[in-house]
N, C-alpha and C. Protein backbone atom coordinates (compact mmCIF):
# COMPACT_ATOMS: atom_id res chain seq x y z
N UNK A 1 0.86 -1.18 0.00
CA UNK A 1 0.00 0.00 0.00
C UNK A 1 0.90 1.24 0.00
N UNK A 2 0.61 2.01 -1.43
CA UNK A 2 1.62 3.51 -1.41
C UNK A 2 1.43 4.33 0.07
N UNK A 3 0.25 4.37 0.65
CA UNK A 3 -0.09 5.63 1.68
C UNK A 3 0.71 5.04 2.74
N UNK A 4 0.85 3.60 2.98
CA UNK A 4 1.43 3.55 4.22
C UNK A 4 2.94 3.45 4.02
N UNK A 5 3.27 3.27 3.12
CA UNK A 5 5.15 3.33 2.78
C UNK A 5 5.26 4.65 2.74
N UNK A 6 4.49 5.62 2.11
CA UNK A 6 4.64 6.88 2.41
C UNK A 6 4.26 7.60 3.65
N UNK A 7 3.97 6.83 4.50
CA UNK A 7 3.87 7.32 6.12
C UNK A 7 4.88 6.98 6.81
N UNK A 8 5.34 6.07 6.42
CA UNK A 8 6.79 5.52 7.22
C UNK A 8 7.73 6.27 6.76
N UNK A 9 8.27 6.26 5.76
CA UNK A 9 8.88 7.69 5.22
C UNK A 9 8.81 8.90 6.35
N UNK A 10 7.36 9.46 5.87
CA UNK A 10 7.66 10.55 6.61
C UNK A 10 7.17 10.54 8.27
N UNK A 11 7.12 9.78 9.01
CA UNK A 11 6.78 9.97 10.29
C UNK A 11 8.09 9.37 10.97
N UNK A 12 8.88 8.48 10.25
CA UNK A 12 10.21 8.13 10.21
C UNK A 12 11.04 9.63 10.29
N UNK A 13 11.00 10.70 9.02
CA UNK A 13 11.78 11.82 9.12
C UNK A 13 11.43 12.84 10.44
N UNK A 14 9.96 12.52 10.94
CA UNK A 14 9.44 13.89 11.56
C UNK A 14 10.29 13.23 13.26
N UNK A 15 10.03 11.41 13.25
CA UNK A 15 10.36 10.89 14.20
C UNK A 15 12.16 11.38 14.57
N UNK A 16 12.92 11.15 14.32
CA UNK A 16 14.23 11.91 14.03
C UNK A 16 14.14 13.30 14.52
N UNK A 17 13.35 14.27 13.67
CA UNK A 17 13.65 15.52 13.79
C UNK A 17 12.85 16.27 15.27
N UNK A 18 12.11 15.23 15.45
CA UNK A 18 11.40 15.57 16.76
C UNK A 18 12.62 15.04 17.92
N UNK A 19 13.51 14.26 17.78
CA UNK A 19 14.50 13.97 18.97
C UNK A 19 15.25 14.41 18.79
N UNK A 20 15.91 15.24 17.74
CA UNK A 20 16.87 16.25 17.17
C UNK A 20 18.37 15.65 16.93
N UNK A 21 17.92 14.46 16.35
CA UNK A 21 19.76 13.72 16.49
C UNK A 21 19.86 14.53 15.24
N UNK A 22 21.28 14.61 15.39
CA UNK A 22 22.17 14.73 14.04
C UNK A 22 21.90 14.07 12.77
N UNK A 23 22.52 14.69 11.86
CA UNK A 23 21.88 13.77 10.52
C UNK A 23 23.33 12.72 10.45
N UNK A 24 24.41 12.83 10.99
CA UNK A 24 25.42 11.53 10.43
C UNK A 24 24.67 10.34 11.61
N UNK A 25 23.85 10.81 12.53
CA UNK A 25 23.42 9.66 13.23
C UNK A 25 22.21 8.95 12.67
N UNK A 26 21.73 9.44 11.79
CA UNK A 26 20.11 8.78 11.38
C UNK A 26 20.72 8.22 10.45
N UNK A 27 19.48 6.88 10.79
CA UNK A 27 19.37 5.39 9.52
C UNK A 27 18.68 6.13 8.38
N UNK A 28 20.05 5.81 7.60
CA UNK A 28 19.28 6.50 6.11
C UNK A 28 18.91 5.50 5.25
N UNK A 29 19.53 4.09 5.07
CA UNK A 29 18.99 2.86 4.86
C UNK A 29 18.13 1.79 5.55
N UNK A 30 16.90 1.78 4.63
CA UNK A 30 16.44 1.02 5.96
C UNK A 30 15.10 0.03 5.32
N UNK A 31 14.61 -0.86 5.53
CA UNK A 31 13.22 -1.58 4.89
C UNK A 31 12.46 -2.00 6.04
N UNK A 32 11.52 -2.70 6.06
CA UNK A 32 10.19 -3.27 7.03
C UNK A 32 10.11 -4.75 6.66
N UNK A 33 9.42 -4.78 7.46
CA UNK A 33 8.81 -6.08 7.57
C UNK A 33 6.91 -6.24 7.26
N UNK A 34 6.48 -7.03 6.69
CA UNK A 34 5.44 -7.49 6.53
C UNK A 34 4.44 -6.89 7.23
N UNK A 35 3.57 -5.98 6.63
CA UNK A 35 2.47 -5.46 7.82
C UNK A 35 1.76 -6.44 8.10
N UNK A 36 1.27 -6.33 9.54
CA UNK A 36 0.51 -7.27 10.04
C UNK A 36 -0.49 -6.59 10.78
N UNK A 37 -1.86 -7.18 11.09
CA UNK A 37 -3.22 -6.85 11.65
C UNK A 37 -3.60 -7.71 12.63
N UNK A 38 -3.59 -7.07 14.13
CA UNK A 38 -4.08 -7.62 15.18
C UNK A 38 -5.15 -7.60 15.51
N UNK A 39 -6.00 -8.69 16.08
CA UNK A 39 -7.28 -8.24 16.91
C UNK A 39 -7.09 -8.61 17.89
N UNK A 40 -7.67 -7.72 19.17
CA UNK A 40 -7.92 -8.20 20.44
C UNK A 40 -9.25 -7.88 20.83
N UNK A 41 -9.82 -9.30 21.45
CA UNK A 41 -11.20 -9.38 21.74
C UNK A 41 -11.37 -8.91 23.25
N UNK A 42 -12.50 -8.52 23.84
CA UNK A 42 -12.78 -8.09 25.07
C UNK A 42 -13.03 -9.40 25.73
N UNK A 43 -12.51 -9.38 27.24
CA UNK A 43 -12.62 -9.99 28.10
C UNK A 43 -12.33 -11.06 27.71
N UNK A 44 -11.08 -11.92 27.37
CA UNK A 44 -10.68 -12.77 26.82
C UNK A 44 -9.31 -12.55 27.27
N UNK A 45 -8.54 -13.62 27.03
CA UNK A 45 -6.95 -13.74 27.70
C UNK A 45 -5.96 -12.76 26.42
N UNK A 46 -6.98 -12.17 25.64
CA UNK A 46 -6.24 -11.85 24.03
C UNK A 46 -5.34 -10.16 24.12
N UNK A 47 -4.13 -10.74 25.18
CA UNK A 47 -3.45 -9.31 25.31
C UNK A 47 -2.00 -10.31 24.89
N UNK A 48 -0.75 -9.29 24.82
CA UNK A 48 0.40 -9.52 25.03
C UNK A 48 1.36 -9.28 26.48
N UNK A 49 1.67 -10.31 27.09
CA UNK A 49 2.51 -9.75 28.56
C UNK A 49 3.74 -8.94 27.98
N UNK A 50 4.59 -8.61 28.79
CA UNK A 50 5.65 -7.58 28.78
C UNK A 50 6.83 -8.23 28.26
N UNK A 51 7.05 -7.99 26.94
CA UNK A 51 8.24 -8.17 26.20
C UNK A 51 8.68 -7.03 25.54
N UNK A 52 10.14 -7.49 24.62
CA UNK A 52 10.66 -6.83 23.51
C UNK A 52 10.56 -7.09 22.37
N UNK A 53 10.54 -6.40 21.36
CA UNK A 53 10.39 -7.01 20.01
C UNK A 53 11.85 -6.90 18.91
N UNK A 54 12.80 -7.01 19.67
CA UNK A 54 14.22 -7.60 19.76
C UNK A 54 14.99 -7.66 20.49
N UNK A 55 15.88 -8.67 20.24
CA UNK A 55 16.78 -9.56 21.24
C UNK A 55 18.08 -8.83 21.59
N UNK A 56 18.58 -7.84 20.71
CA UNK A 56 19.40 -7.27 21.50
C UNK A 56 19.86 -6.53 19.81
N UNK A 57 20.97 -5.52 20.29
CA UNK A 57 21.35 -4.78 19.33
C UNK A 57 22.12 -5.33 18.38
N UNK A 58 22.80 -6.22 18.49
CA UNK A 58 23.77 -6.79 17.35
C UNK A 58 23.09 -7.92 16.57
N UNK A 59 22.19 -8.23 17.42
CA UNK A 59 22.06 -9.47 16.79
C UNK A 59 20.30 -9.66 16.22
N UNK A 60 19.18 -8.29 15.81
CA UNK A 60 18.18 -8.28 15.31
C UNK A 60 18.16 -7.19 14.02
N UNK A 61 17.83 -7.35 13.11
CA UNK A 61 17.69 -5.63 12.46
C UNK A 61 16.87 -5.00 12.51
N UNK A 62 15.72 -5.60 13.50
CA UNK A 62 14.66 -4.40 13.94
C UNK A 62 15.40 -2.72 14.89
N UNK A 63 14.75 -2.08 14.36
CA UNK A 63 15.31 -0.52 15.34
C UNK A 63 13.95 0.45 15.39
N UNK A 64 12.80 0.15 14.83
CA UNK A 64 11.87 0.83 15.12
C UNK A 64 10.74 0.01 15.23
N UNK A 65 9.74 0.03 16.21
CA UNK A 65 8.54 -0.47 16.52
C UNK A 65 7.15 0.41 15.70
N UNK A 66 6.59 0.24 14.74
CA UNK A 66 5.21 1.18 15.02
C UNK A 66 4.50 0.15 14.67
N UNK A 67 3.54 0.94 15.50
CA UNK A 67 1.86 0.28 15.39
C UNK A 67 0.89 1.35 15.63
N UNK A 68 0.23 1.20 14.58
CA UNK A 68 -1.36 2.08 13.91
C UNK A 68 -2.01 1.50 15.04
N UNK A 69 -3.03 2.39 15.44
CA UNK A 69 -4.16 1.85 16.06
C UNK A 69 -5.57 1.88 14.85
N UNK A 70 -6.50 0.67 14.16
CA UNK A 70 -7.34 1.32 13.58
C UNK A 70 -8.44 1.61 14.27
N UNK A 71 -8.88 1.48 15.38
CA UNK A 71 -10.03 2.12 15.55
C UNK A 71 -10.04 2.51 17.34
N UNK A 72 -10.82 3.48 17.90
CA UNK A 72 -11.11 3.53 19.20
C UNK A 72 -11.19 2.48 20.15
N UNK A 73 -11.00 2.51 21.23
CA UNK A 73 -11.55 1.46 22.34
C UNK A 73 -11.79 2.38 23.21
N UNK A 74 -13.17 1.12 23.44
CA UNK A 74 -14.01 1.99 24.36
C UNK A 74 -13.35 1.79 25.91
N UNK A 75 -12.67 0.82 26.09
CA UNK A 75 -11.84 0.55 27.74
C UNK A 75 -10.95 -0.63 27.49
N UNK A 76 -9.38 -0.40 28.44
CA UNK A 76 -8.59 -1.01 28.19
C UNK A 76 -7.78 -1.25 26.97
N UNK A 77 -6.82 -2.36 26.56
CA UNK A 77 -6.48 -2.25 25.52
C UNK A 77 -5.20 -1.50 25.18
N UNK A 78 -4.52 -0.56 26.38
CA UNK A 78 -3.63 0.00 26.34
C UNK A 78 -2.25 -0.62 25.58
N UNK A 79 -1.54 -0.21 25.51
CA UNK A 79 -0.18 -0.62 25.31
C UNK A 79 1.25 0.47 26.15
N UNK A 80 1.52 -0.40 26.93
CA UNK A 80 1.86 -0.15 27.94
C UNK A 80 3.20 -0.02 27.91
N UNK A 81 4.64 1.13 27.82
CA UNK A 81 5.85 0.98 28.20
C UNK A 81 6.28 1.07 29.46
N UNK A 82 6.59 -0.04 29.49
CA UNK A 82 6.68 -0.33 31.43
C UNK A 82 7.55 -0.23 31.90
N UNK A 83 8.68 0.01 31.60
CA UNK A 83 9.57 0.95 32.35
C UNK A 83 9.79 2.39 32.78
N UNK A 84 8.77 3.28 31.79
CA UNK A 84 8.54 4.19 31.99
C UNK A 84 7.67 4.79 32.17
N UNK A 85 6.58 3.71 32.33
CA UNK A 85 4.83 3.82 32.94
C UNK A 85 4.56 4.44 32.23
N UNK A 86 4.45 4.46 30.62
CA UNK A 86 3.43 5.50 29.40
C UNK A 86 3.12 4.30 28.97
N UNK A 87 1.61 5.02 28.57
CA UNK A 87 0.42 4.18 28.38
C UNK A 87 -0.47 4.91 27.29
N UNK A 88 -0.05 4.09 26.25
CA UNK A 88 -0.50 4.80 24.79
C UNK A 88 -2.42 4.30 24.65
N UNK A 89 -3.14 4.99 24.74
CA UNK A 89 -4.65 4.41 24.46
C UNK A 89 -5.21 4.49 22.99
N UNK A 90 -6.12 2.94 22.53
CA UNK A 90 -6.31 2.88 21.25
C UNK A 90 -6.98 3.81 20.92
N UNK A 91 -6.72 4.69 19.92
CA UNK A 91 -7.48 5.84 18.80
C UNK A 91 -6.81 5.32 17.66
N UNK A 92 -8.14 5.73 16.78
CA UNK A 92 -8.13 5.35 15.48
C UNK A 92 -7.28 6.54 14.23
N UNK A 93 -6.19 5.99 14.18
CA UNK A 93 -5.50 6.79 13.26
C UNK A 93 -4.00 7.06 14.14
N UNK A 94 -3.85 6.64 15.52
CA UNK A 94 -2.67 7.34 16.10
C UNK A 94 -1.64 6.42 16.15
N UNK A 95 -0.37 7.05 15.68
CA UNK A 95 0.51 6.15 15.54
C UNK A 95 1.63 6.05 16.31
N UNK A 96 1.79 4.79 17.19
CA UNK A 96 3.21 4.59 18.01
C UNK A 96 4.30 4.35 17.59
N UNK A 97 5.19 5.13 17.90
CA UNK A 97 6.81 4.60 17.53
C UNK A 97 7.61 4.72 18.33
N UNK A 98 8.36 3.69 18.27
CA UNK A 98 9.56 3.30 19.51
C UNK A 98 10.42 2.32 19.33
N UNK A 99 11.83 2.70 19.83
CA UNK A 99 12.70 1.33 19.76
C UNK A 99 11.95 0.12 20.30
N UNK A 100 12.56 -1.06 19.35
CA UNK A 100 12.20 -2.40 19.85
C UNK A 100 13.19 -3.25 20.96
N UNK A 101 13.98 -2.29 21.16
CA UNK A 101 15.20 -3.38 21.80
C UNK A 101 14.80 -3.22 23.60
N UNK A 102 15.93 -3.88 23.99
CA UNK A 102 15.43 -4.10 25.57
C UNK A 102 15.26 -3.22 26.43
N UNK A 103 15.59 -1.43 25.91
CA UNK A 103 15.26 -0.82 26.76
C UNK A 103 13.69 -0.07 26.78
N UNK A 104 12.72 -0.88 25.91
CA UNK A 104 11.48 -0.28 25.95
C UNK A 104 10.68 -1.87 26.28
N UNK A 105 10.74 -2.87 27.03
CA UNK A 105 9.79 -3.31 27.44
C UNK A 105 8.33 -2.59 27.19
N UNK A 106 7.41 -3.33 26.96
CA UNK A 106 6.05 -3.19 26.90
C UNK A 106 5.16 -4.43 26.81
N UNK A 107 3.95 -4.14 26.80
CA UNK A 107 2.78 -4.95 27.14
C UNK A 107 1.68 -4.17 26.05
N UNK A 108 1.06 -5.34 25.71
CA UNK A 108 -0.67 -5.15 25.00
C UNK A 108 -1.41 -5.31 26.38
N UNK A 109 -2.60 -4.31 26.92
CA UNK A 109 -2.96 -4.81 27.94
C UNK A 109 -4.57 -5.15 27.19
N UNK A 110 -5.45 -6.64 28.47
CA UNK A 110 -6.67 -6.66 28.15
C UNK A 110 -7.61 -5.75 27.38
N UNK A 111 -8.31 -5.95 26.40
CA UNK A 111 -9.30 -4.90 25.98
C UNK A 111 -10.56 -5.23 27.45
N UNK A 112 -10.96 -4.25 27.76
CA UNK A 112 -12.41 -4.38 28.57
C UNK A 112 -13.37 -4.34 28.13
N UNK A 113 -13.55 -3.33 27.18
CA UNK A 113 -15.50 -2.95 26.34
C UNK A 113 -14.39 -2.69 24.74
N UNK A 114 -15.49 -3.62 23.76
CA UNK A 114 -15.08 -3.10 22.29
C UNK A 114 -14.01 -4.17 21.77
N UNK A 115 -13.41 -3.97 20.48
CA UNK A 115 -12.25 -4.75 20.37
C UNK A 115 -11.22 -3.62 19.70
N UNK A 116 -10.07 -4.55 19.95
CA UNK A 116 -9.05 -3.50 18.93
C UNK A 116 -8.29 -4.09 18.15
N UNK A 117 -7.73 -3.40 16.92
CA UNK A 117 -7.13 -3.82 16.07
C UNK A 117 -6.22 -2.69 15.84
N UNK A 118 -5.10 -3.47 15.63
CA UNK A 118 -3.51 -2.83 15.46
C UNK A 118 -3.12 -3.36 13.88
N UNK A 119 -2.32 -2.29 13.26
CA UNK A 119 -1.88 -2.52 11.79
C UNK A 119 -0.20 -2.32 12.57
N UNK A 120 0.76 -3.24 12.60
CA UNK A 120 2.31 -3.22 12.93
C UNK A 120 2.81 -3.47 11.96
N UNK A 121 4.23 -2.87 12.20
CA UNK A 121 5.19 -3.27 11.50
C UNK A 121 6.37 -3.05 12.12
N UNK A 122 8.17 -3.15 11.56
CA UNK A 122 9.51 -2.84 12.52
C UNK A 122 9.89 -2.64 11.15
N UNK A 123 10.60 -1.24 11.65
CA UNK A 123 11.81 -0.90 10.82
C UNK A 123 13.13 -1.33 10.57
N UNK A 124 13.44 -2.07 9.60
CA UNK A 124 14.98 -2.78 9.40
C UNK A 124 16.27 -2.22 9.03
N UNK A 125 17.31 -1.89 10.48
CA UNK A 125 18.47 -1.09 9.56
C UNK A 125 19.25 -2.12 8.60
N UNK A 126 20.46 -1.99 8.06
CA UNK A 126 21.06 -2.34 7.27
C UNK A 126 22.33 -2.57 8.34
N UNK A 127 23.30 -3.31 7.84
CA UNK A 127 24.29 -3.70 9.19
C UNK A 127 25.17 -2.97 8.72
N UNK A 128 25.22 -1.99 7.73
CA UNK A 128 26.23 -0.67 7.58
C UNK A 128 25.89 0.29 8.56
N UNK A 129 24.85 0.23 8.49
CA UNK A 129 24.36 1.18 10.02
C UNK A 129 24.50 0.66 11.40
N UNK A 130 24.65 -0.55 11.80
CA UNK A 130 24.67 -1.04 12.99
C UNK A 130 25.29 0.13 13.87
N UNK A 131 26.37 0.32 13.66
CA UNK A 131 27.21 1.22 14.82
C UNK A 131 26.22 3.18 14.82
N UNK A 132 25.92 3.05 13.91
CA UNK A 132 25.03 4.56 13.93
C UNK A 132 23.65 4.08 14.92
N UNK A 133 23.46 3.22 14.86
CA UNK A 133 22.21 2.74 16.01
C UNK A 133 23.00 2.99 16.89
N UNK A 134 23.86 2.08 17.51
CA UNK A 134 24.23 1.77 18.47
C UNK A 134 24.41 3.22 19.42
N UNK A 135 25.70 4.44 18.40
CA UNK A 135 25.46 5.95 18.75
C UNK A 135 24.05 6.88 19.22
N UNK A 136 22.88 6.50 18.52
CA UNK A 136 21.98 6.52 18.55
C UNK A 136 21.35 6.65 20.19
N UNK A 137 21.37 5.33 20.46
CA UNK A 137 20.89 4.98 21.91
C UNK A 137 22.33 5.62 23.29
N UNK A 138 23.17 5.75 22.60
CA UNK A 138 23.92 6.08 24.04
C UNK A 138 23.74 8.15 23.57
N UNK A 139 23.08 8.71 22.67
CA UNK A 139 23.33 9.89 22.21
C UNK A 139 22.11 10.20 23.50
N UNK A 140 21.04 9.15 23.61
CA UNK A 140 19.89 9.59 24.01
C UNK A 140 19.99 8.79 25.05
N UNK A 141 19.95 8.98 26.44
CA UNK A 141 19.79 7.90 27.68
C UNK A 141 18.53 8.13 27.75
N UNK A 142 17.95 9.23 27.75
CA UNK A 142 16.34 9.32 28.05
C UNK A 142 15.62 8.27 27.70
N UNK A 143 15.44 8.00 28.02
CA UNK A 143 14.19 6.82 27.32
C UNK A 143 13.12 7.27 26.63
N UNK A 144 12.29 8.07 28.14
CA UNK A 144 10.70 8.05 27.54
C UNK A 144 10.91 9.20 25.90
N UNK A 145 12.23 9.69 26.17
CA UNK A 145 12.68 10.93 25.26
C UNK A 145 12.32 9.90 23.54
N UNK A 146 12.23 9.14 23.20
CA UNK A 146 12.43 8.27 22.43
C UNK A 146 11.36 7.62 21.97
N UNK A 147 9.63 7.96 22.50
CA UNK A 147 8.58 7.06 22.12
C UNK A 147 7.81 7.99 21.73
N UNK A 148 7.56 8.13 20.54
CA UNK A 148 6.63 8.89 20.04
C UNK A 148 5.11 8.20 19.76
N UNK A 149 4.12 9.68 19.79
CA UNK A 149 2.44 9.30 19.24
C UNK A 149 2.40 10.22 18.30
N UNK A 150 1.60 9.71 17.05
CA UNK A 150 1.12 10.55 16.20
C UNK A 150 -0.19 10.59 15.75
N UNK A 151 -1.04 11.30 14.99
CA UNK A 151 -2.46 10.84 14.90
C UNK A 151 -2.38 10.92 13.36
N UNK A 152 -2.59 10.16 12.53
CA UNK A 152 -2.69 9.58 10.85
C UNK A 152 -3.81 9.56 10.77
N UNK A 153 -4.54 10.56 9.79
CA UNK A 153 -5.63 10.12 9.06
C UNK A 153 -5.54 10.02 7.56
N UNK A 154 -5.77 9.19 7.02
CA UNK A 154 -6.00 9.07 5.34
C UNK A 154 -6.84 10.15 4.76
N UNK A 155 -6.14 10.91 4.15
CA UNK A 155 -7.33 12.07 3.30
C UNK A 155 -7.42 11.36 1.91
């Protein structure tokens, strides 16, 4: 789908320029992985507990997490970075981004009323970039400094 390669693109550039790294530090090469579509049903075991969505820096080429929310929830359903207690709530059109590696733990929590559905994907550097990641994360200790929301609507 053109609209969403062209959102990664640019919410990718705004993501960057909103944490203000340098430009010899940003992944200028980079591809995805397979979009994928979640549902989670209410009152059902249908959450994710608290993981990462890579194993460590050398050894994944994920470096960016996003996930679309497509539609509202009416309760619960959060997605949760738990180390730094932010708690992103499903709206339809808003988009999360964040490192996948071990310093952003998170959780899908229970939906309560409604269901939700997530459109994901991870951004793939190139292993010419490995060490510009790596700069990357020690440029920024902040953490929560590092997780962005955005709100996407399709015109």
């Amino acid at each position: 789908e053109p609209f969403l390669k062209d959102k990664i693109l640019e919410y990718t550039k705004l993501y960057f320029e909103d944490l203000n790294y340098p430009d010899h530090l940003k992944v200028n090469k980079f591809s995805y992985e397979e979009f994928r579509i979640k549902r989670y049903i209410e009152n059902t075991n249908d959450r994710l507990d608290v993981h990462t969505d890579a194993t460590g820096l050398g050894l994944n080429k994920r470096w960016l997490s996003l996930f679309w929310y497509l539609n509202d929830v009416e309760g619960g359903g959060e997605t949760k970075l738990t180390d730094i207690n932010y708690y992103v709530k499903p709206k339809a059109g808003r988009l999360l981004i964040f490192p996948p590696m071990w310093m952003f733990p998170h959780a899908g929590l229970p939906v309560v009323s409604g269901t939700k559905y997530i459109l994901h994907t991870y951004l793939h550097y190139s292993t010419t970039n490995m060490h510009d990641f790596n700069a990357l994360v020690d440029a920024n200790p902040n953490k929560s400094g590092a997780v962005r929301e955005k709100n996407i609507n399709k015109q």
